[in-house]
N, C-alpha and C. Protein backbone atom coordinates (compact mmCIF):
# COMPACT_ATOMS: atom_id res chain seq x y z
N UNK A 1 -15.56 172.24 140.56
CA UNK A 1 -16.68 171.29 140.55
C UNK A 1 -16.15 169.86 140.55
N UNK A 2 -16.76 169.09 141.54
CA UNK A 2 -16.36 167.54 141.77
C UNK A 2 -17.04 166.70 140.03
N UNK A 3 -16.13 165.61 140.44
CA UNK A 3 -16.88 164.80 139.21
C UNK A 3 -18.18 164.22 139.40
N UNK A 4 -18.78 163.82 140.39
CA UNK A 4 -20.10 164.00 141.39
C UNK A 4 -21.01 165.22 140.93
N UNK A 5 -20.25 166.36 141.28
CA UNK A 5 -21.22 167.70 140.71
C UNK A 5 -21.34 167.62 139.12
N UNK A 6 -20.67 167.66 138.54
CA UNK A 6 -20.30 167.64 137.06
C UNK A 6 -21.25 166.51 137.07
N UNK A 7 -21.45 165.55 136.73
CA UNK A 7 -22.33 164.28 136.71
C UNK A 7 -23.38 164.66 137.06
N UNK A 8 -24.31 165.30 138.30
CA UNK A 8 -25.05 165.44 138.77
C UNK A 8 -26.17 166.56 137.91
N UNK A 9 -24.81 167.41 137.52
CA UNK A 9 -25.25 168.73 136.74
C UNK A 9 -26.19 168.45 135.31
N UNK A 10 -25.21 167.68 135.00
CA UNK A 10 -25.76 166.95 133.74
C UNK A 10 -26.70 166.09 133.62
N UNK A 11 -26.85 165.30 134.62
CA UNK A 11 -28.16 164.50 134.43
C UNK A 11 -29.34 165.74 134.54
N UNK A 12 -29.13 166.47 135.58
CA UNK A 12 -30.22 167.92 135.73
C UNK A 12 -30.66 168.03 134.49
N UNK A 13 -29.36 168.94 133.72
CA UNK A 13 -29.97 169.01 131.94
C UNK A 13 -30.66 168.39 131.19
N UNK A 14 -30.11 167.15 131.74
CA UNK A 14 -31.46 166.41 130.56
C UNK A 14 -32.52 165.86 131.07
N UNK A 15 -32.80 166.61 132.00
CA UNK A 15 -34.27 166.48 132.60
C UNK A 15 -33.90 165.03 133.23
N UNK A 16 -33.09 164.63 133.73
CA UNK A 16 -33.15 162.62 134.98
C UNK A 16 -33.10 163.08 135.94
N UNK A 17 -33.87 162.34 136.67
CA UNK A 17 -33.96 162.19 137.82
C UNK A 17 -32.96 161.11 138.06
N UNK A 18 -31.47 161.15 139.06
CA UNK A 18 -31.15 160.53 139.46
C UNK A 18 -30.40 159.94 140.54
N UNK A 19 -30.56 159.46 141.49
CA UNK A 19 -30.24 159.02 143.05
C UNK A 19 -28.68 158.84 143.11
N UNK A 20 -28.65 158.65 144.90
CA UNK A 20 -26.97 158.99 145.18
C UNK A 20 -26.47 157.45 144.26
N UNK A 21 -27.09 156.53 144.81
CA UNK A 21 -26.35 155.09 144.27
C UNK A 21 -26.22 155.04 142.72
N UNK A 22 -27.36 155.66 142.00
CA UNK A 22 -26.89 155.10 140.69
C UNK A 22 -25.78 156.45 140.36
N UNK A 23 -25.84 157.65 140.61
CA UNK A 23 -24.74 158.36 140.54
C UNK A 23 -23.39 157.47 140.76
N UNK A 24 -23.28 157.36 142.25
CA UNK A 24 -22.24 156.88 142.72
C UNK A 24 -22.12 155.78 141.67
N UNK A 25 -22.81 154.80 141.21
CA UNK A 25 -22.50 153.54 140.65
C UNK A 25 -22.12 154.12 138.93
N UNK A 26 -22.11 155.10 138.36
CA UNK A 26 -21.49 155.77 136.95
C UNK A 26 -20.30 156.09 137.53
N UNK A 27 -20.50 156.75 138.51
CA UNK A 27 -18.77 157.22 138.51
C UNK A 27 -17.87 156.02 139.27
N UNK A 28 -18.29 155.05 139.81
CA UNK A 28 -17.48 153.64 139.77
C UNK A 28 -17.17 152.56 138.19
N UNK A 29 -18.17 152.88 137.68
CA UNK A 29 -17.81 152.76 136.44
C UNK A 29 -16.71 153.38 135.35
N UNK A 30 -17.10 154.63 136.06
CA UNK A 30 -16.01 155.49 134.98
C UNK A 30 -15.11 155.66 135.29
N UNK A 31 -14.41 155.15 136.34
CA UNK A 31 -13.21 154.79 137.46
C UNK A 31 -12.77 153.49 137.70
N UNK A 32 -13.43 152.37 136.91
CA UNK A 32 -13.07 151.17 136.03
C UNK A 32 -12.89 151.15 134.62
N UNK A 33 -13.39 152.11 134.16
CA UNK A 33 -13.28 152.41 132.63
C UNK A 33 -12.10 152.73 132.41
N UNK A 34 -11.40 154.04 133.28
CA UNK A 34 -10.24 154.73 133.08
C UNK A 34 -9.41 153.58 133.38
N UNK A 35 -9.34 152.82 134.71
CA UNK A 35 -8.37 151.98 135.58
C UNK A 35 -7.83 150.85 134.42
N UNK A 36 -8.71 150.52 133.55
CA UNK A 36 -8.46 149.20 132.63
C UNK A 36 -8.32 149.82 131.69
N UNK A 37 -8.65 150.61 131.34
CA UNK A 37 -8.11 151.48 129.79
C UNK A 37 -6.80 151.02 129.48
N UNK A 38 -6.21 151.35 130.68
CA UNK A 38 -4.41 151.59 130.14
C UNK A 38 -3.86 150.27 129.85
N UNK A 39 -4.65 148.96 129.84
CA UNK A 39 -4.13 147.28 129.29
C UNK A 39 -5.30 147.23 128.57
N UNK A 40 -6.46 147.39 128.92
CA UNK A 40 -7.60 146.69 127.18
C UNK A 40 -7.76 147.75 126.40
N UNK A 41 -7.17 148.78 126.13
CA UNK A 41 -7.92 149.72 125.02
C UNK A 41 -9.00 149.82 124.96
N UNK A 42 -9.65 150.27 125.81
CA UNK A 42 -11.41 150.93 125.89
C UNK A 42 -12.11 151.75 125.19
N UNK A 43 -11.03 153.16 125.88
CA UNK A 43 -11.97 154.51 124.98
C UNK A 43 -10.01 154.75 124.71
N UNK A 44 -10.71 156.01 123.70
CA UNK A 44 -9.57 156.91 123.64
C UNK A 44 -9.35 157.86 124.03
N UNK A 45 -10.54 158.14 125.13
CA UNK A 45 -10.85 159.63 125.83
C UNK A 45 -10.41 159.16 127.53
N UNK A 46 -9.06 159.41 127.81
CA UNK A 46 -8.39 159.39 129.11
C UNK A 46 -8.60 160.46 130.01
N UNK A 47 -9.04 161.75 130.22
CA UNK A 47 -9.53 162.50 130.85
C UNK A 47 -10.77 162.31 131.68
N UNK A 48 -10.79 162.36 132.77
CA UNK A 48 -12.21 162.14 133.75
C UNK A 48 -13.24 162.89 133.68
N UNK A 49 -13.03 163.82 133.43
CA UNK A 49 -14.51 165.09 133.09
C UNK A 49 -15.07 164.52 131.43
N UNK A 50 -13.89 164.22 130.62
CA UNK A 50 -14.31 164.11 129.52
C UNK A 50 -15.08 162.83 129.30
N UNK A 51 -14.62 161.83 129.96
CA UNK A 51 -15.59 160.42 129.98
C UNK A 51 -16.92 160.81 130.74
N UNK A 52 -17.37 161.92 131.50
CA UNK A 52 -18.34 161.92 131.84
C UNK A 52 -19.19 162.36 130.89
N UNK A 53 -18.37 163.49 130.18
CA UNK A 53 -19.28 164.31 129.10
C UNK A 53 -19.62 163.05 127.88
N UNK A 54 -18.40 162.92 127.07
CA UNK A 54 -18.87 162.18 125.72
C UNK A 54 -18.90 160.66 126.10
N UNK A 55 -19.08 159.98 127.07
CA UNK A 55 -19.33 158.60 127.68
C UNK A 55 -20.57 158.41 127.96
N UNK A 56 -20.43 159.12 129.53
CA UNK A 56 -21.59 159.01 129.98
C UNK A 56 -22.80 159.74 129.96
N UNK A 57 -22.57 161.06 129.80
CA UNK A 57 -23.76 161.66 129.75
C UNK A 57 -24.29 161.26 128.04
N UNK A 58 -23.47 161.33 127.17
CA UNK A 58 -23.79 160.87 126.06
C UNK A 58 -25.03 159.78 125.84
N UNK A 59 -24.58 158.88 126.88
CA UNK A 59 -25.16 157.27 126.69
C UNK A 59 -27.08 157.67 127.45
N UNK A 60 -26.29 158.30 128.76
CA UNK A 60 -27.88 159.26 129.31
C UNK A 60 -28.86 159.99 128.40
N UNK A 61 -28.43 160.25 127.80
CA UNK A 61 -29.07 161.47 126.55
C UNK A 61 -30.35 160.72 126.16
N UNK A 62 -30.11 159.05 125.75
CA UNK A 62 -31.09 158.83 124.95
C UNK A 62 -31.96 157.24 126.06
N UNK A 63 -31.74 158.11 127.51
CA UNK A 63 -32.57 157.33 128.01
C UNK A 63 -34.05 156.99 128.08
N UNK A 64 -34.57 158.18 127.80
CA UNK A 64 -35.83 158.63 127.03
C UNK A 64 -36.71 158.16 126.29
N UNK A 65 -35.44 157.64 125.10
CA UNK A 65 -36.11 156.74 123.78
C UNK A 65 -35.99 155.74 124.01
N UNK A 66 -35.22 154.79 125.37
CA UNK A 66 -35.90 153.59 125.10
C UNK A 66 -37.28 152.93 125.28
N UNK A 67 -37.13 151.46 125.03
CA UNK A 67 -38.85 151.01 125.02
C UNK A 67 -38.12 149.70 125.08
N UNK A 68 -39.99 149.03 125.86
CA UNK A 68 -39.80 147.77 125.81
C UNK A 68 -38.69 147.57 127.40
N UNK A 69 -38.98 146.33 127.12
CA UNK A 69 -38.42 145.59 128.71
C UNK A 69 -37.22 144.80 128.47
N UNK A 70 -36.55 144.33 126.95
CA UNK A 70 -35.83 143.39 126.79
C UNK A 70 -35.25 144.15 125.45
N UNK A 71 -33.27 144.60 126.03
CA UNK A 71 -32.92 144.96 125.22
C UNK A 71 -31.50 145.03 124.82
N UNK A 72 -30.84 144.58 123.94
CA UNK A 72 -29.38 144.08 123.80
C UNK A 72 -28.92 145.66 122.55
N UNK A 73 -27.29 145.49 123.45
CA UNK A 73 -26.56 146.78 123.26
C UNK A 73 -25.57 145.71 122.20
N UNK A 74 -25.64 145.86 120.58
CA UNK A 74 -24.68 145.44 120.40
C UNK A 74 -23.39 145.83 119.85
N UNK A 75 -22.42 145.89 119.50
CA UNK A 75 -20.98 146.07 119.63
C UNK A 75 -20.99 147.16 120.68
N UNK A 76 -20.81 146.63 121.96
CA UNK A 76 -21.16 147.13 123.60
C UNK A 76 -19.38 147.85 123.80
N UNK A 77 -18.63 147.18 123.06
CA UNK A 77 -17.53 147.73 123.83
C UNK A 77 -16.85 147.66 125.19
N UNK A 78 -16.85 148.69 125.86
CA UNK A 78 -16.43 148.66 127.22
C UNK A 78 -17.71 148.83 127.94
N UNK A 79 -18.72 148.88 127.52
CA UNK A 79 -20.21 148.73 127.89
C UNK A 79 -21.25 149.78 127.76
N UNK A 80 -20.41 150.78 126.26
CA UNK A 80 -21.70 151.92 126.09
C UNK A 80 -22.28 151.63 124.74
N UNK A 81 -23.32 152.03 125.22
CA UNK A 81 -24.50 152.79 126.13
C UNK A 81 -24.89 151.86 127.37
N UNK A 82 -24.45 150.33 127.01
CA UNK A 82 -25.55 149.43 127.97
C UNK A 82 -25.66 149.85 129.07
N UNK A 83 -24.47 149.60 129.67
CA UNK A 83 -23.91 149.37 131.28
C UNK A 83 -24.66 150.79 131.95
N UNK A 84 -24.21 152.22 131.28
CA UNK A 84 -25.02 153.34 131.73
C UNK A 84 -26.38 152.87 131.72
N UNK A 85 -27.03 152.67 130.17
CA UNK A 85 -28.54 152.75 130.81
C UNK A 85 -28.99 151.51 131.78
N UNK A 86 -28.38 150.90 132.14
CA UNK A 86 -29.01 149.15 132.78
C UNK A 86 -28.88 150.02 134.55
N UNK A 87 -27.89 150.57 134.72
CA UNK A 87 -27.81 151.35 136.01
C UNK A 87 -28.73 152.05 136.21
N UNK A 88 -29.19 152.76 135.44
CA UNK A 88 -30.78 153.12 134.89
C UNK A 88 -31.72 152.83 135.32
N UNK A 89 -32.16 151.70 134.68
CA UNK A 89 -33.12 151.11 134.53
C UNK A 89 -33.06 149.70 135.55
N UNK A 90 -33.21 149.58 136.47
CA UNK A 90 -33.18 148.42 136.99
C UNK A 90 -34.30 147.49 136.57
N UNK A 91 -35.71 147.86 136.22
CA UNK A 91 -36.11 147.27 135.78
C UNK A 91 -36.10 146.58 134.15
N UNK A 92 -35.28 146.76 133.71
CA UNK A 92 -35.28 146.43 132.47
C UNK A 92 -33.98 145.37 131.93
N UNK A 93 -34.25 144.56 131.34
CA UNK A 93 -33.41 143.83 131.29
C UNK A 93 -32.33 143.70 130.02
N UNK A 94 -31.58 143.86 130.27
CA UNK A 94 -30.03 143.78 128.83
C UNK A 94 -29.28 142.81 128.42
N UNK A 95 -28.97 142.69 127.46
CA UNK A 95 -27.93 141.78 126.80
C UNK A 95 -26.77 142.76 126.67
N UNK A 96 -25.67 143.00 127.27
CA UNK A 96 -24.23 143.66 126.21
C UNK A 96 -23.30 142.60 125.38
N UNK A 97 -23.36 143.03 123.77
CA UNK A 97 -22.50 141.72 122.92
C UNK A 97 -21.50 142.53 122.50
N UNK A 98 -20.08 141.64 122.44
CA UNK A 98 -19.35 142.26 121.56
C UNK A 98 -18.38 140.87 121.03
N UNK A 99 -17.71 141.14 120.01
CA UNK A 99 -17.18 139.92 119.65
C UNK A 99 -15.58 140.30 120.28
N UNK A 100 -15.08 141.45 120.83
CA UNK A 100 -13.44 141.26 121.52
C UNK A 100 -13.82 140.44 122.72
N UNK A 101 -12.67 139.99 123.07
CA UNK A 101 -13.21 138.98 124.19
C UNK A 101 -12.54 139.87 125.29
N UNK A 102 -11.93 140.80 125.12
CA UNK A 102 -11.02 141.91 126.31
C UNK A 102 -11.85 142.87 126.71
N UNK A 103 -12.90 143.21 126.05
CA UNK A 103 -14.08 144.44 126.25
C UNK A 103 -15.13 143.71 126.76
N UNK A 104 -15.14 142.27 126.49
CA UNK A 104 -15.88 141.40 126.89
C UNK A 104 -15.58 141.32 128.65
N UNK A 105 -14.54 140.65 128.79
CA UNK A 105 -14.18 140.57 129.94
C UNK A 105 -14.45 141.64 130.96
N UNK A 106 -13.67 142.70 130.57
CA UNK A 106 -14.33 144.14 131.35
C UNK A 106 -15.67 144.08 131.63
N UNK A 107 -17.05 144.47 130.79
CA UNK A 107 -17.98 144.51 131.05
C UNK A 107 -18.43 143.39 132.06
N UNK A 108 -18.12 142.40 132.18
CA UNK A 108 -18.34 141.57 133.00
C UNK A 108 -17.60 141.68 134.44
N UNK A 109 -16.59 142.25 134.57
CA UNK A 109 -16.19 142.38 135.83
C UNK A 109 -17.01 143.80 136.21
N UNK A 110 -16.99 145.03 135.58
CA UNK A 110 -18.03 145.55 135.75
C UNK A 110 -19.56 145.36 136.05
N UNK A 111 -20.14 144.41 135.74
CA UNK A 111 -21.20 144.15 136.50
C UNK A 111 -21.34 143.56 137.48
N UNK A 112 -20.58 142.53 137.69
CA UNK A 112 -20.13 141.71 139.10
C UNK A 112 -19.92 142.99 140.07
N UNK A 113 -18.87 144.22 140.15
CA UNK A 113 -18.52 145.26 140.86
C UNK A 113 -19.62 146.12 140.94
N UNK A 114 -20.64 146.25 139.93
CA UNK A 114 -22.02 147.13 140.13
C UNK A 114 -22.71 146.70 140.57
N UNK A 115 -22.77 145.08 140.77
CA UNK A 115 -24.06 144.57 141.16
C UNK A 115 -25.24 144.49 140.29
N UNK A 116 -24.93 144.52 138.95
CA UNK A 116 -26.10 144.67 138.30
C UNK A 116 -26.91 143.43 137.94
N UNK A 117 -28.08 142.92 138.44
CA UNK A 117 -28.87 141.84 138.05
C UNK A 117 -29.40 141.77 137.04
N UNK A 118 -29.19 142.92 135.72
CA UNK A 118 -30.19 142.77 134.81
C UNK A 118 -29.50 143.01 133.82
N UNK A 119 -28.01 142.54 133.92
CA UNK A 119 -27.39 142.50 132.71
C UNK A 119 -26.76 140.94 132.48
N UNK A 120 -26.30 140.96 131.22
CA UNK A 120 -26.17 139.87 130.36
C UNK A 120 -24.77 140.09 129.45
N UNK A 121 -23.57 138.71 129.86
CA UNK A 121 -22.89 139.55 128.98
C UNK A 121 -22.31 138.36 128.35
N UNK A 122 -22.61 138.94 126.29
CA UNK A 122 -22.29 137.85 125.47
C UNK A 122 -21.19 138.34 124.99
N UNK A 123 -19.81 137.37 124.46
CA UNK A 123 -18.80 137.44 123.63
C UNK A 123 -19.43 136.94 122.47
N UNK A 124 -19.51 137.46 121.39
CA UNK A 124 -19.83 137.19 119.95
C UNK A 124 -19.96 137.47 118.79
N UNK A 125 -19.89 137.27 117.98
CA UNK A 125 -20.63 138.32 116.38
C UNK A 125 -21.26 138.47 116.32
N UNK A 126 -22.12 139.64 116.07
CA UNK A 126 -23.68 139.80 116.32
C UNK A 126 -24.51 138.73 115.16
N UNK A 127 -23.98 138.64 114.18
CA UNK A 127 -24.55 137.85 112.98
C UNK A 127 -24.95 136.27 113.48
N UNK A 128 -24.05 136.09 114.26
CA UNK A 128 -23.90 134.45 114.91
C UNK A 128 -24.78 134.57 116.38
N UNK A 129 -24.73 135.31 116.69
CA UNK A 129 -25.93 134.95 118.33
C UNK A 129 -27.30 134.70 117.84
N UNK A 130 -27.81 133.43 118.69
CA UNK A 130 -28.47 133.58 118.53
C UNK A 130 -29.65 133.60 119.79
N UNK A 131 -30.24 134.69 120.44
CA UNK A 131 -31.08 135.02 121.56
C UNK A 131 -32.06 133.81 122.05
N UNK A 132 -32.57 133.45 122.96
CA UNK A 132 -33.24 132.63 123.60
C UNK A 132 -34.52 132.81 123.31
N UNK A 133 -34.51 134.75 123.10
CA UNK A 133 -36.20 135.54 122.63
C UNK A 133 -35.62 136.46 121.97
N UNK A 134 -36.43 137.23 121.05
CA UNK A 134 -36.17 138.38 120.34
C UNK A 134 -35.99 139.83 121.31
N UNK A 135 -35.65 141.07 120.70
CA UNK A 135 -35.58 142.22 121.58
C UNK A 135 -36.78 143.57 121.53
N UNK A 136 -36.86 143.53 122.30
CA UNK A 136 -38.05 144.90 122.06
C UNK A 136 -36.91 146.09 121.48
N UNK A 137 -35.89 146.39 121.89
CA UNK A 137 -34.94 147.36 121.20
C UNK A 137 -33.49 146.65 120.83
N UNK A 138 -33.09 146.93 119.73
CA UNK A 138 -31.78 146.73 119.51
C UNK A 138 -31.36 147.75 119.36
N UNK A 139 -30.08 148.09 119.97
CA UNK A 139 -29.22 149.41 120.50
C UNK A 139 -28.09 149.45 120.02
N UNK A 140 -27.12 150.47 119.27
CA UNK A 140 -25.92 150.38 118.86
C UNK A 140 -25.60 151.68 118.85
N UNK A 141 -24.11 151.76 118.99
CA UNK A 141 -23.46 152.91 119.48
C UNK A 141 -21.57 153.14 118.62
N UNK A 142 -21.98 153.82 117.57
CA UNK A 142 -20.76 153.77 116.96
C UNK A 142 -20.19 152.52 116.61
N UNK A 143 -21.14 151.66 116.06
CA UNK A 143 -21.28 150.43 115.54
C UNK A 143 -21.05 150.24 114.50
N UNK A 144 -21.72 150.57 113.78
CA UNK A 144 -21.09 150.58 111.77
C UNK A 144 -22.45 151.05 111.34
N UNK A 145 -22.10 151.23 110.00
CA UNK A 145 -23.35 151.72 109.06
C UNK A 145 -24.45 151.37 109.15
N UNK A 146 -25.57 151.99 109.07
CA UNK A 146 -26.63 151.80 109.27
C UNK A 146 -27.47 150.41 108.46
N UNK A 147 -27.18 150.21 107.16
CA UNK A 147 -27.32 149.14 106.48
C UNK A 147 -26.34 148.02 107.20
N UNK A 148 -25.23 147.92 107.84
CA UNK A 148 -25.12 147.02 108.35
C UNK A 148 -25.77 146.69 109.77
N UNK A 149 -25.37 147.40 109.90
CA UNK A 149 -26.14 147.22 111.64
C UNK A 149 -27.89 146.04 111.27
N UNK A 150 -28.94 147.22 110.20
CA UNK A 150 -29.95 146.53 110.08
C UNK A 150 -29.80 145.22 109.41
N UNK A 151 -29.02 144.92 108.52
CA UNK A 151 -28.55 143.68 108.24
C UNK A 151 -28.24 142.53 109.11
N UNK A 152 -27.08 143.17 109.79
CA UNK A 152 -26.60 142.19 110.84
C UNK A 152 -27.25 141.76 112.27
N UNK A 153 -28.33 142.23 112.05
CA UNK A 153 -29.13 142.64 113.91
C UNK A 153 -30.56 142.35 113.30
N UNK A 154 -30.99 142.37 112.39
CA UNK A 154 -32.88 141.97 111.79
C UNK A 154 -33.20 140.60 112.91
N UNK A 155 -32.32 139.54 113.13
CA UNK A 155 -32.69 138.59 113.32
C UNK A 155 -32.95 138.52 114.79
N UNK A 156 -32.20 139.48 115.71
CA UNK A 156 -32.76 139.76 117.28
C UNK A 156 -34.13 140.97 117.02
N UNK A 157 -34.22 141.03 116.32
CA UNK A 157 -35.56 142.35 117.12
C UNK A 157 -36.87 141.72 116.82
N UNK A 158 -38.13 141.97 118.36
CA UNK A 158 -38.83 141.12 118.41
C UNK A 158 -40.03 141.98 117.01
N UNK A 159 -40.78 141.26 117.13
CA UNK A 159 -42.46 141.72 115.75
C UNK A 159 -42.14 143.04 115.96
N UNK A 160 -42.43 143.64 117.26
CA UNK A 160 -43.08 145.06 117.38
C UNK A 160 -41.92 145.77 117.99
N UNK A 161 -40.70 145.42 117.92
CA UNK A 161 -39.64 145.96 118.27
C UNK A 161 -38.66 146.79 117.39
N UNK A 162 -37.73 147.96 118.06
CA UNK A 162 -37.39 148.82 117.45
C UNK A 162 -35.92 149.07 117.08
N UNK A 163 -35.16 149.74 116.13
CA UNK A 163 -33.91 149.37 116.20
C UNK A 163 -33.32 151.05 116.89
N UNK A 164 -32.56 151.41 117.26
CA UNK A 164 -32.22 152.58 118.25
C UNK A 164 -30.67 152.72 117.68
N UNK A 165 -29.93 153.57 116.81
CA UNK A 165 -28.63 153.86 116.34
C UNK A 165 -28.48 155.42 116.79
N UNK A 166 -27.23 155.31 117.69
CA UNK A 166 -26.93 156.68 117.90
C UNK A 166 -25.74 156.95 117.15
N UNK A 167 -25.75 158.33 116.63
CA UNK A 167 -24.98 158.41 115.32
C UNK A 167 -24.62 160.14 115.62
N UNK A 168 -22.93 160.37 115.42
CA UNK A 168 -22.26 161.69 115.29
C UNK A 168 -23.55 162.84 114.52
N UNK A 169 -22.99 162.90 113.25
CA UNK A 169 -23.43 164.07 112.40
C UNK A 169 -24.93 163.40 112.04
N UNK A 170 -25.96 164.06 111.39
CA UNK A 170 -26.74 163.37 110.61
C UNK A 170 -26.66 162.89 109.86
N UNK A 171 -27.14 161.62 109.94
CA UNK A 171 -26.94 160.33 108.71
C UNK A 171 -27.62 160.12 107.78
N UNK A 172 -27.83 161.57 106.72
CA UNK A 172 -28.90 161.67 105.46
C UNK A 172 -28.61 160.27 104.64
N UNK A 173 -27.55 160.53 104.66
CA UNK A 173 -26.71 159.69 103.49
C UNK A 173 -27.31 158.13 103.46
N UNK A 174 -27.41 157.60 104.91
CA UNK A 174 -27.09 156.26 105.57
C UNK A 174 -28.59 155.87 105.29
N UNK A 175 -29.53 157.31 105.63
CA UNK A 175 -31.04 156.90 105.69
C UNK A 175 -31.59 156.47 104.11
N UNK A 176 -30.73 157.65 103.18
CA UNK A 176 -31.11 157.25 102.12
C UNK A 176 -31.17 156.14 101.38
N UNK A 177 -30.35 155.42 102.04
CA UNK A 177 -30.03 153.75 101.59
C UNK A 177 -30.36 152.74 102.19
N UNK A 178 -31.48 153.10 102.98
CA UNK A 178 -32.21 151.89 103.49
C UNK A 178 -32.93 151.20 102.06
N UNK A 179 -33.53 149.91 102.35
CA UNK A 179 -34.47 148.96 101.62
C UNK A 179 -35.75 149.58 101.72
N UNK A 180 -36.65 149.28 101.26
CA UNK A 180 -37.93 149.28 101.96
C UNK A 180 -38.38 148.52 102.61
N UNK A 181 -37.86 147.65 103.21
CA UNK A 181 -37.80 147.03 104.60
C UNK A 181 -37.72 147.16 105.63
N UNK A 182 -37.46 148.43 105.50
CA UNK A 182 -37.06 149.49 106.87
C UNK A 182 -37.91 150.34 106.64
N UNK A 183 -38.35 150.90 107.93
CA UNK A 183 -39.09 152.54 108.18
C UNK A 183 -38.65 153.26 108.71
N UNK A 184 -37.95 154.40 108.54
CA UNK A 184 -37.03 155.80 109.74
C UNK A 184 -38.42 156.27 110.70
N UNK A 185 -38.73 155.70 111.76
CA UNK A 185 -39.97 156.32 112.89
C UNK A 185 -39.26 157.54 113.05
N UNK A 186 -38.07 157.86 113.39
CA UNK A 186 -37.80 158.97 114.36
C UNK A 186 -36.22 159.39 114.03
N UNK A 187 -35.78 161.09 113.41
CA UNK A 187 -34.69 160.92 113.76
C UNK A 187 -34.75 162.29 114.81
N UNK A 188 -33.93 162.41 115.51
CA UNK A 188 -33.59 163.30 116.63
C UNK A 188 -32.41 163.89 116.98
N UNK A 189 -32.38 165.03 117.00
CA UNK A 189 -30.75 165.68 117.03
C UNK A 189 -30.61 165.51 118.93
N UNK A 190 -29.38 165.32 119.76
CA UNK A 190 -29.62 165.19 120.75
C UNK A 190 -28.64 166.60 121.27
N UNK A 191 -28.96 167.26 122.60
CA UNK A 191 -27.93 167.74 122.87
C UNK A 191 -27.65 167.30 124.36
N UNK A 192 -26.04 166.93 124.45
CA UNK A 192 -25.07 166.99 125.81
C UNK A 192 -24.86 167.50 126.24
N UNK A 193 -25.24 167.68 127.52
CA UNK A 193 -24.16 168.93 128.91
C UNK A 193 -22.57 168.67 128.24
N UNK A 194 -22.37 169.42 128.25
CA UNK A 194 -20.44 169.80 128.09
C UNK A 194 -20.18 169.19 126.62
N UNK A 195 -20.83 169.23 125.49
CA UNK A 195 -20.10 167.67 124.52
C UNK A 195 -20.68 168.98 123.04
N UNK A 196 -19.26 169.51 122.96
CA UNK A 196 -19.49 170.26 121.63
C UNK A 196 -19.32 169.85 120.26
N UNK A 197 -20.30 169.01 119.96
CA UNK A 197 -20.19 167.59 119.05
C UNK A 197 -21.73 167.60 118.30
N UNK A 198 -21.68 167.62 117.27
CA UNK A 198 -23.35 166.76 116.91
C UNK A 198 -23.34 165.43 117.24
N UNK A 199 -24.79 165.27 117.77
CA UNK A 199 -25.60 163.63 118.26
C UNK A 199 -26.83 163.28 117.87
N UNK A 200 -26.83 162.88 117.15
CA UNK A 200 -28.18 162.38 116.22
C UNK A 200 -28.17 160.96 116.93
N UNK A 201 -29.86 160.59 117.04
CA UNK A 201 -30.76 159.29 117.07
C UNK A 201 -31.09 158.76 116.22
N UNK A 202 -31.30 157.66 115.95
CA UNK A 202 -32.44 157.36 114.10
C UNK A 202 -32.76 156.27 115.29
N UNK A 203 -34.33 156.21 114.68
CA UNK A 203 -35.55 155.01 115.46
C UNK A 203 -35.84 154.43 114.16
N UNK A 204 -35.71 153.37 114.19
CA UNK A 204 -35.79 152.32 112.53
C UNK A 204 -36.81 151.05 113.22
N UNK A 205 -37.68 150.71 112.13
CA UNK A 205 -38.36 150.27 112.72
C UNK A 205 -38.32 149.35 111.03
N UNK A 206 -38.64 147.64 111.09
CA UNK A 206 -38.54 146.82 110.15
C UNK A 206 -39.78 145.77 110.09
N UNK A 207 -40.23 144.88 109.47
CA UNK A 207 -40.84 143.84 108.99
C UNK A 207 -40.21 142.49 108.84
N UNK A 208 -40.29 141.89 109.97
CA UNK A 208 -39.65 140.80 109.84
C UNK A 208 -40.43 139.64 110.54
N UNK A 209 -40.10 138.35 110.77
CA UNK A 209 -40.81 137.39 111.22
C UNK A 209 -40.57 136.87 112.30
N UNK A 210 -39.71 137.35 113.05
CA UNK A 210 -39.62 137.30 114.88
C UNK A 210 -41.17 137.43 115.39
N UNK A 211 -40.87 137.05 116.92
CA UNK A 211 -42.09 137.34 117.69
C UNK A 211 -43.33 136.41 116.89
C-alpha cells in the first residue's frame, strides 16, 4: 500500500471526505516534515507510514469538533494539528503560534509551499500575544496541562468560544482541577486508523470578558 493509499484509507475511517489536492497537499507536508526534521527537530517519529498514522491522521480525527470560523493552534510546533486541519478547511481561518522560532520558520515555509491563504503564522508566548480579535476555538495539541493551557490562552477565546485540548490517556486527573471558571462541554475518546494509542478530546468551555 502507497502512502497515498494508506492516507486515503484513513481519512475513509473517519468518515472525510477528501479530494486528490488536499490529499496530495498532507503528503507534501509530511515530506517537508520528514525533509526538515533532520536540522529543526520536529517530531520524533521518522518513519513515513508512522507520521501519517500518529501526525496526520491523528490531527484529522478531530476535524469534526471544530467550530467557529476563527481559530489559533497554539504551541503549533511543526504545525499540528493546524497546518492539517487549515488544508481542511479552506474556509476557515487560523493562527499557528509557537514561541521556537525554528518550528516557527518551518510552518511558514510550509504554507508559502501549500499555498495556504488562511493561515497565520505567529512566533510567540502564548501568554504575550496579543490577537487583533478573539477566537471562536483555541486548539492545543500536546501542549501542557490543562490548567495551564486554560490559564495561559483565557485571554484569546472569543464570549461564545471554545477551548479544544487533545490529550493521550484520559485526563480525569487534569479535569478534576479545573476552577469553576471552566465547564468540561465534552470529553471524547477518539479512535485512529493504524495508531494503537489512547486519544482523548476535552471541549472546555469558560466565562470570560472577550467578545
Amino acid at each position: 500500500m502507497s502512502l497515498h493509499e494508506q492516507l486515503a484509507a484513513g481519512c475513509q475511517q473517519l468518515g472525510l471526505t477528501v479530494n486528490d489536492a488536499q490529499l496530495n497537499a498532507l503528503l507534501h507536508y509530511q515530506a517537508m516534515l520528514l525533509k526538515w526534521n533532520r536540522v529543526y527537530n520536529l517530531t520524533a517519529i521518522t518513519e513515513p507510514r508512522q507520521v501519517i498514522t500518529h501526525h496526520l491522521l491523528d490531527s484529522l480525527a478531530i476535524l469534526p469538533y471544530l467550530q467557529g470560523e476563527h481559530l489559533i493552534d497554539v504551541g503549533c510546533g511543526g504545525g499540528l494539528p493546524g497546518l492539517v486541519l487549515a488544508i481542511m478547511s479552506p474556509n476557515k481561518q487560523f493562527v499557528l503560534l509557537d514561541s521556537n522560532s525554528k518550528k516557527t520558520r518551518f510552518v511558514k515555509q510550509a504554507v508559502i509551499e501549500l499555498k495556504l491563504n488562511n493561515v497565520k503564522v505567529q512566533h510567540s508566548r502564548v501568554e504575550q500575544y496579543q490577537p487583533e480579535q478573539p477566537f471562536d476555538m483555541v486548539l492545543s495539541r500536546a501542549f501542557a496541562s490543562l490548567a495551564d493551557m486554560l490559564h495561559w490562552c483565557t485571554h484569546l477565546k472569543a464570549k461564545d468560544g471554545i477551548f479544544l485540548a487533545m490529550k493521550g490517556a484520559s485526563p480525569l486527573e487534569e479535569l478534576q482541577q479545573l476552577t469553576d471558571d471552566f465547564h468540561l462541554i465534552k470529553q471524547h475518546q477518539l479512535v485512529v486508523p493504524g495508531l494503537d494509542a489512547e486519544r482523548h478530546i476535552v471541549l472546555i468551555d469558560s466565562q470570560n470578558q472577550n467578545g
